[in-house]
N, C-alpha and C. Protein backbone atom coordinates (compact mmCIF):
# COMPACT_ATOMS: atom_id res chain seq x y z
N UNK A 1 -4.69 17.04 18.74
CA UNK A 1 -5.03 18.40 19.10
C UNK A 1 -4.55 19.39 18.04
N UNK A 2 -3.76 19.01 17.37
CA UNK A 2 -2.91 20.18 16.38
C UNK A 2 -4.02 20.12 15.05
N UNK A 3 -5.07 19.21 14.86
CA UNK A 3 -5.83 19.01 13.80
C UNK A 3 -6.97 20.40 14.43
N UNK A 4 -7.31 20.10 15.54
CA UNK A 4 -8.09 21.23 16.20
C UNK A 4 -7.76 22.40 15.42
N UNK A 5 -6.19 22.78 16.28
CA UNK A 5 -5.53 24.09 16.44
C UNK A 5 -6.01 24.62 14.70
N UNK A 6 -5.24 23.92 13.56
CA UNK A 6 -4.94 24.19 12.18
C UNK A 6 -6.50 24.31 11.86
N UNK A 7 -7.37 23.11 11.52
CA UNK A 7 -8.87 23.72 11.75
C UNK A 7 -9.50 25.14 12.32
N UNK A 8 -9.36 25.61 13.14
CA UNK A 8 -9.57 26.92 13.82
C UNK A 8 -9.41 28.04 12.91
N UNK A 9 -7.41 27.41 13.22
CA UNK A 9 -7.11 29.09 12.03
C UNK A 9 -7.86 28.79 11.42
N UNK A 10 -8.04 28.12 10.34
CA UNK A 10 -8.45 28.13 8.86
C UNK A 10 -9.87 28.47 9.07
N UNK A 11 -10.91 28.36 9.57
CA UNK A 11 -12.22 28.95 10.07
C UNK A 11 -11.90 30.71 10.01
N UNK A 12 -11.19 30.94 11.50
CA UNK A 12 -11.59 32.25 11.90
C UNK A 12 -10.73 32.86 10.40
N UNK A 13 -9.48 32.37 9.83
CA UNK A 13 -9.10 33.09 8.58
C UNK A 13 -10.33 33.04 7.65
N UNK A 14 -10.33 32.19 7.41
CA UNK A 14 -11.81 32.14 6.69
C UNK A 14 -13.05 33.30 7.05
N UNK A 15 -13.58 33.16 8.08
CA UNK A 15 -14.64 34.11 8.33
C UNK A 15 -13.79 35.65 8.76
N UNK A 16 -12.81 35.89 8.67
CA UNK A 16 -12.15 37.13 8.18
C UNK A 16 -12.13 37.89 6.95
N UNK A 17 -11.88 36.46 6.67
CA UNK A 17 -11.97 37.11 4.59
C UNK A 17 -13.27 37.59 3.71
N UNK A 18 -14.40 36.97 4.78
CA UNK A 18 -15.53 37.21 4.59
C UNK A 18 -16.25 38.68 4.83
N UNK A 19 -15.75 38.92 6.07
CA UNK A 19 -16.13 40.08 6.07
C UNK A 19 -15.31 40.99 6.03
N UNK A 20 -14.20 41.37 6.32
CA UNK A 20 -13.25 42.37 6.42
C UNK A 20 -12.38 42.59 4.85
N UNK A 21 -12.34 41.85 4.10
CA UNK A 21 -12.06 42.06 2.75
C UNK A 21 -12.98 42.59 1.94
N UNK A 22 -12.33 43.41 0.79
CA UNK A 22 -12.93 43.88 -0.32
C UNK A 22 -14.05 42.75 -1.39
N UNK A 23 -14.79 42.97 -2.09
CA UNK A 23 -15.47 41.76 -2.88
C UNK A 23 -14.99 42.28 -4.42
N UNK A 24 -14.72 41.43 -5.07
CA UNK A 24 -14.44 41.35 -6.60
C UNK A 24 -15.92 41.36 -7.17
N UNK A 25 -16.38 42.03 -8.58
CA UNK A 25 -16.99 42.01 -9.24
C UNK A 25 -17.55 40.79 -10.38
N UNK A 26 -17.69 39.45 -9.86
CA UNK A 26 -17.28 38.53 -10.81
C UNK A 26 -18.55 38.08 -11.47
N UNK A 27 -19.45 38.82 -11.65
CA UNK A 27 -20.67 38.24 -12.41
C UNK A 27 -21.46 36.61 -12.44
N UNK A 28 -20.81 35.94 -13.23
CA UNK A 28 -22.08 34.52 -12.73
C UNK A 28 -21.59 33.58 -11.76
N UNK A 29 -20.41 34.01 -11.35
CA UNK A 29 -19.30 33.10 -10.46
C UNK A 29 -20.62 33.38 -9.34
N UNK A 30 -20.89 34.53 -9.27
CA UNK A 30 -21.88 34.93 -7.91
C UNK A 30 -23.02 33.89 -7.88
N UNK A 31 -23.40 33.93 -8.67
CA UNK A 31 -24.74 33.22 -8.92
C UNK A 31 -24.70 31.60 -8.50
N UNK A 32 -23.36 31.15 -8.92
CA UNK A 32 -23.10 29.98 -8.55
C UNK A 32 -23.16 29.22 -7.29
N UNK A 33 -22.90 30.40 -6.25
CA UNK A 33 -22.83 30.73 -4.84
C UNK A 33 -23.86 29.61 -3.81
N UNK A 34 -25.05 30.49 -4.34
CA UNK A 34 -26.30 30.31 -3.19
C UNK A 34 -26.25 28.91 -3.48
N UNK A 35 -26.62 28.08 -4.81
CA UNK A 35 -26.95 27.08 -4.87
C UNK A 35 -25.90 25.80 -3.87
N UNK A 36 -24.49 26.19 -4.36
CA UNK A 36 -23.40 25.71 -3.44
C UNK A 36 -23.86 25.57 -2.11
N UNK A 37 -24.04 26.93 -1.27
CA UNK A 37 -24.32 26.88 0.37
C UNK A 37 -25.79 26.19 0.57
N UNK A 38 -26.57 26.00 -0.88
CA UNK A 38 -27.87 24.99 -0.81
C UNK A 38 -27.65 23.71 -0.41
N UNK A 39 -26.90 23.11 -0.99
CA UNK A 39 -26.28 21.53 -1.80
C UNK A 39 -25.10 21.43 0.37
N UNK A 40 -24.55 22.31 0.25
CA UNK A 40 -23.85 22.46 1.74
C UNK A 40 -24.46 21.95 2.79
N UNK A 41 -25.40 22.99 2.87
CA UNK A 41 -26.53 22.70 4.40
C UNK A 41 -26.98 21.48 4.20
N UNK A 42 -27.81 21.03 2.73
CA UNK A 42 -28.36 19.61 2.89
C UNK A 42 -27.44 18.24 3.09
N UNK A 43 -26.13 18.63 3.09
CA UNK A 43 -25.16 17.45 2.85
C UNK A 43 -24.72 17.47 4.27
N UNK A 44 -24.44 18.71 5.34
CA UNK A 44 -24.31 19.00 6.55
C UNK A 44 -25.04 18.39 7.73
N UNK A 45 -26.21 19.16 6.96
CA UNK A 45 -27.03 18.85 8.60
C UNK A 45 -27.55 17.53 8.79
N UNK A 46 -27.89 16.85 8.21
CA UNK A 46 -27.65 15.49 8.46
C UNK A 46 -27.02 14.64 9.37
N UNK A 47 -25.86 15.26 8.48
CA UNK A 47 -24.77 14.48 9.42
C UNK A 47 -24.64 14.85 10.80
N UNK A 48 -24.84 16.61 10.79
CA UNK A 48 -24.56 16.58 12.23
C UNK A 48 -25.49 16.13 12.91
N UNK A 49 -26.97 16.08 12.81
CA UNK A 49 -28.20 15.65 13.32
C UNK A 49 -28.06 13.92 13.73
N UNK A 50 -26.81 13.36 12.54
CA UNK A 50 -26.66 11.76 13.11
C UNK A 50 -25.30 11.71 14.01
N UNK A 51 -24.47 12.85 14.40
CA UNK A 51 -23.68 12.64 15.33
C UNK A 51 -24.50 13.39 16.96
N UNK A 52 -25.35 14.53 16.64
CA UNK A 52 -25.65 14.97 17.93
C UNK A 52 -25.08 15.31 19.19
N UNK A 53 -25.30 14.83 20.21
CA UNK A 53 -23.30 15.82 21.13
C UNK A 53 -22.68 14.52 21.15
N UNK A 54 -22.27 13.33 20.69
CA UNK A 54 -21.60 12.72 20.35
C UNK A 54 -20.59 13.32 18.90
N UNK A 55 -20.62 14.55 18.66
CA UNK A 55 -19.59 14.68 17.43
C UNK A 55 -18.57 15.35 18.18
N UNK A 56 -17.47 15.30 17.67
CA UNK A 56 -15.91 15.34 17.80
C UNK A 56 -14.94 16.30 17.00
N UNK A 57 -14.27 17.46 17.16
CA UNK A 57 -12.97 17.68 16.07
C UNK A 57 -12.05 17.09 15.43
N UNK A 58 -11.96 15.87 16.71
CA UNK A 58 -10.62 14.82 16.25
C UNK A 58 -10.88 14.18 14.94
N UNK A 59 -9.84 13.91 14.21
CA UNK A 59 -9.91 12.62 13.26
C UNK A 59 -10.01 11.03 13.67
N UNK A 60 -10.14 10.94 15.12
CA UNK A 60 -10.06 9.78 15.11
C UNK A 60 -11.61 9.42 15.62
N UNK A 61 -12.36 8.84 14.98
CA UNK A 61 -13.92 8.09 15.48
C UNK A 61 -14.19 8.21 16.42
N UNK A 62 -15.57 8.37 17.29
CA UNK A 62 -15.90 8.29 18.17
C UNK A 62 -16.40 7.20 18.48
N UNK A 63 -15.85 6.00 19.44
CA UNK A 63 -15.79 4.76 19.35
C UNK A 63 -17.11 4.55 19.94
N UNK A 64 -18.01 5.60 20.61
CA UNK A 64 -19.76 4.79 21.36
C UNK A 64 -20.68 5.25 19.72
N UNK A 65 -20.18 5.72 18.85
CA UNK A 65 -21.26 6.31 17.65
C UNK A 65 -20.69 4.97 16.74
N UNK A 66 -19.89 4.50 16.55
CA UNK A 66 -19.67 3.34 15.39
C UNK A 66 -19.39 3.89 13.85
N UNK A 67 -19.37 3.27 12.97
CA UNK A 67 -19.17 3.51 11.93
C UNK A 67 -20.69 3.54 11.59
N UNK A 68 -20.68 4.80 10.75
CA UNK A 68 -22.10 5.53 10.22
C UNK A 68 -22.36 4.75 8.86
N UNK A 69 -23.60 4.13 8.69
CA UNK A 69 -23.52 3.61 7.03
C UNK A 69 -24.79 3.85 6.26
N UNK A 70 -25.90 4.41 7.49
CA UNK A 70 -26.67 4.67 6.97
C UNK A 70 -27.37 6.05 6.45
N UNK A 71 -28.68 6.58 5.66
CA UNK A 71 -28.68 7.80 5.76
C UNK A 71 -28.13 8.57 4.79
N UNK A 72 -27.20 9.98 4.99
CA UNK A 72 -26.59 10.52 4.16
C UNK A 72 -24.86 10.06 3.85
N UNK A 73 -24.41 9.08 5.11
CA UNK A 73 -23.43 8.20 4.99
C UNK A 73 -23.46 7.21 3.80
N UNK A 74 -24.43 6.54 3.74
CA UNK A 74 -24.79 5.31 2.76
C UNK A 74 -24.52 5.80 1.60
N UNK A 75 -24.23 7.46 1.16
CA UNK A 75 -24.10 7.86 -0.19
C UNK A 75 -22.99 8.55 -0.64
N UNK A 76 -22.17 9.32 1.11
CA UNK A 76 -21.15 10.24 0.57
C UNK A 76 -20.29 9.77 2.43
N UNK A 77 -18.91 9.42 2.06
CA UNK A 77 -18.32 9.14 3.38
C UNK A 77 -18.18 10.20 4.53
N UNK A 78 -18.04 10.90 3.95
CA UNK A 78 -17.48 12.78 4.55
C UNK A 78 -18.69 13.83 4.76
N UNK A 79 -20.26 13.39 4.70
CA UNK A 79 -21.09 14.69 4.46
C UNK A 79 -20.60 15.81 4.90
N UNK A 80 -20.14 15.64 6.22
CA UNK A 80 -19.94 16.85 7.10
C UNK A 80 -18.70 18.07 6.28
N UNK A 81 -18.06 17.28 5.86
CA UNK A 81 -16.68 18.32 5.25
C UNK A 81 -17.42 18.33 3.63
N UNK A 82 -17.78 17.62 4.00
CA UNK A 82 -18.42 17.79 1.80
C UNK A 82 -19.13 18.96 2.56
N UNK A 83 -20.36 18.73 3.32
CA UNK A 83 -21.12 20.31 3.06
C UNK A 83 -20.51 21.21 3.25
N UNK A 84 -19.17 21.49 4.17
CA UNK A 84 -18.72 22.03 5.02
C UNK A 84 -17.94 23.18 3.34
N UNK A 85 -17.47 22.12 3.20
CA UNK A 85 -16.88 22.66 1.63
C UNK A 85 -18.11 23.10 0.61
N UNK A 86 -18.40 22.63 0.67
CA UNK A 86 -19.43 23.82 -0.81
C UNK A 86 -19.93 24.48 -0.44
N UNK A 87 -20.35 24.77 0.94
CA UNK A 87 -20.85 25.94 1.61
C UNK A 87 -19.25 26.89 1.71
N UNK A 88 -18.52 26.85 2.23
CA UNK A 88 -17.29 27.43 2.14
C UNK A 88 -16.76 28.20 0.76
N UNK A 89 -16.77 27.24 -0.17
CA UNK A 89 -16.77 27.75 -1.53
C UNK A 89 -18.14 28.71 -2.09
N UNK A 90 -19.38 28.23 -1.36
CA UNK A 90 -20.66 28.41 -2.36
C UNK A 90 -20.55 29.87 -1.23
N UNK A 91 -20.40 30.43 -0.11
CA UNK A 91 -20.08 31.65 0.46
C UNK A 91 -19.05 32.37 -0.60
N UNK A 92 -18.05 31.46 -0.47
CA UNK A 92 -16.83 33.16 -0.84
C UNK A 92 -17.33 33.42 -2.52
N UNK A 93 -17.79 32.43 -3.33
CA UNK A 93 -18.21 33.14 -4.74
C UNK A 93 -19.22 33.84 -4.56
N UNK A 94 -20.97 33.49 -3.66
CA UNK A 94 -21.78 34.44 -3.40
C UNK A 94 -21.43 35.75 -2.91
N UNK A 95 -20.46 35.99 -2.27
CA UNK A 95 -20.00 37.29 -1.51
C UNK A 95 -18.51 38.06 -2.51
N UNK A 96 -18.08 36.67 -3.61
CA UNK A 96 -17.36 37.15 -4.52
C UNK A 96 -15.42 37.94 -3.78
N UNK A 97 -15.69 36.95 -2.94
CA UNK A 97 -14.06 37.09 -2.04
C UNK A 97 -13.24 35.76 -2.54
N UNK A 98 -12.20 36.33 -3.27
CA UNK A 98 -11.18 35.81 -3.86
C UNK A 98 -10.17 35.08 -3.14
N UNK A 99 -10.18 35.87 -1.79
CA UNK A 99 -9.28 34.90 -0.63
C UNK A 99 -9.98 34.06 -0.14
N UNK A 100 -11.76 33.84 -0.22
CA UNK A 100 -12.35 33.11 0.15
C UNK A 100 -12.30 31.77 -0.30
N UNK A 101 -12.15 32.30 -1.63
CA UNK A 101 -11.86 30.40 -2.52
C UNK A 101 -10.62 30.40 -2.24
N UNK A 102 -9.64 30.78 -2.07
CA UNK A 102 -8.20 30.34 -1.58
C UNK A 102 -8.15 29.31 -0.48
N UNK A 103 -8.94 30.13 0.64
CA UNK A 103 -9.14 29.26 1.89
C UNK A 103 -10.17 28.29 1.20
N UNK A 104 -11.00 27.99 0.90
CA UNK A 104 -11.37 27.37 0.89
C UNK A 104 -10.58 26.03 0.21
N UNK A 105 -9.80 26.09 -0.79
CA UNK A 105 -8.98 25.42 -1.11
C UNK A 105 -8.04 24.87 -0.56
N UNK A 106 -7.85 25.33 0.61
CA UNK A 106 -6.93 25.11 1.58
C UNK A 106 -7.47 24.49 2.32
N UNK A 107 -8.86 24.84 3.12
CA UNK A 107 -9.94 23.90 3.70
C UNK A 107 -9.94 22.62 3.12
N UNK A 108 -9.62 22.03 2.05
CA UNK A 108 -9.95 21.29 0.73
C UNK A 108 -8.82 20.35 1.41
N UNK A 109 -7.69 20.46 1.00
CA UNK A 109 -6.56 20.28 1.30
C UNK A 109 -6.60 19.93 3.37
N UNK A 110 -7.31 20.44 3.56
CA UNK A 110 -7.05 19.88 5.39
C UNK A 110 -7.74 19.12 5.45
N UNK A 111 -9.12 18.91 4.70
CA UNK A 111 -9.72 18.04 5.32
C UNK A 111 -9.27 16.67 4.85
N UNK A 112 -8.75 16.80 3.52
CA UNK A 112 -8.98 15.80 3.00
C UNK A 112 -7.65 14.87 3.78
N UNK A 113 -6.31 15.66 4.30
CA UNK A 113 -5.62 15.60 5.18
C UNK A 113 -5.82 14.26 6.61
N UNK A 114 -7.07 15.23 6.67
CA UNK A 114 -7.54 14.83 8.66
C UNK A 114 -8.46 13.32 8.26
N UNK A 115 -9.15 13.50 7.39
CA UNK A 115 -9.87 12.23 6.64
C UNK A 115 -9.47 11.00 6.52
């Protein structure tokens, strides 16, 4: 449950920084952005589309779904936190929030944690 709890913050901090902070001026860092939250969604939805309401917060498997091998699994172990992350990152450089890549780095660091 404490993987929940720490997950959360780091979301709603996250979508704080998004909108309620100032944006830095950073020129092609921006640009870098969209393509990120591109490469995100396609690495995402997948996955969630192969867990369906069988998906979970916990780190520990959902023992009636099995181990996933096919699909977007067969290529990347994590889609869900991989997209989860370059969309995270590919947001805070498009919107050019500096605490955004922080958290997100920190996101980086939990998941790879809960994984």
């Amino acid at each position: 449950m404490l993987w929940v709890l720490v997950q959360a913050v780091l979301f709603l901090g996250y979508g704080y920084v998004l909108v309620a902070t100032p944006s830095d001026a950073w020129g092609l860092a921006r640009w870098l952005g969209a393509p990120l939250v591109a490469v995100g969604v396609l690495l995402a939805t997948p996955a969630l589309i192969a867990h369906g309401r069988k998906l979970t917060p916990l780190p520990e498997p959902n023992p009636t779904l099995g181990l996933k091998r096919t699909g977007v699994y067969a290529v990347i172990r994590h889609p869900m936190y991989t997209g989860l992350l370059a969309m995270a990152f590919g947001l805070a450089l498009l919107l050019q929030k500096p605490w955004g890549v922080a958290l997100s780095v920190a996101l980086t660091v939990f998941f790879n944690l809960k994984a």
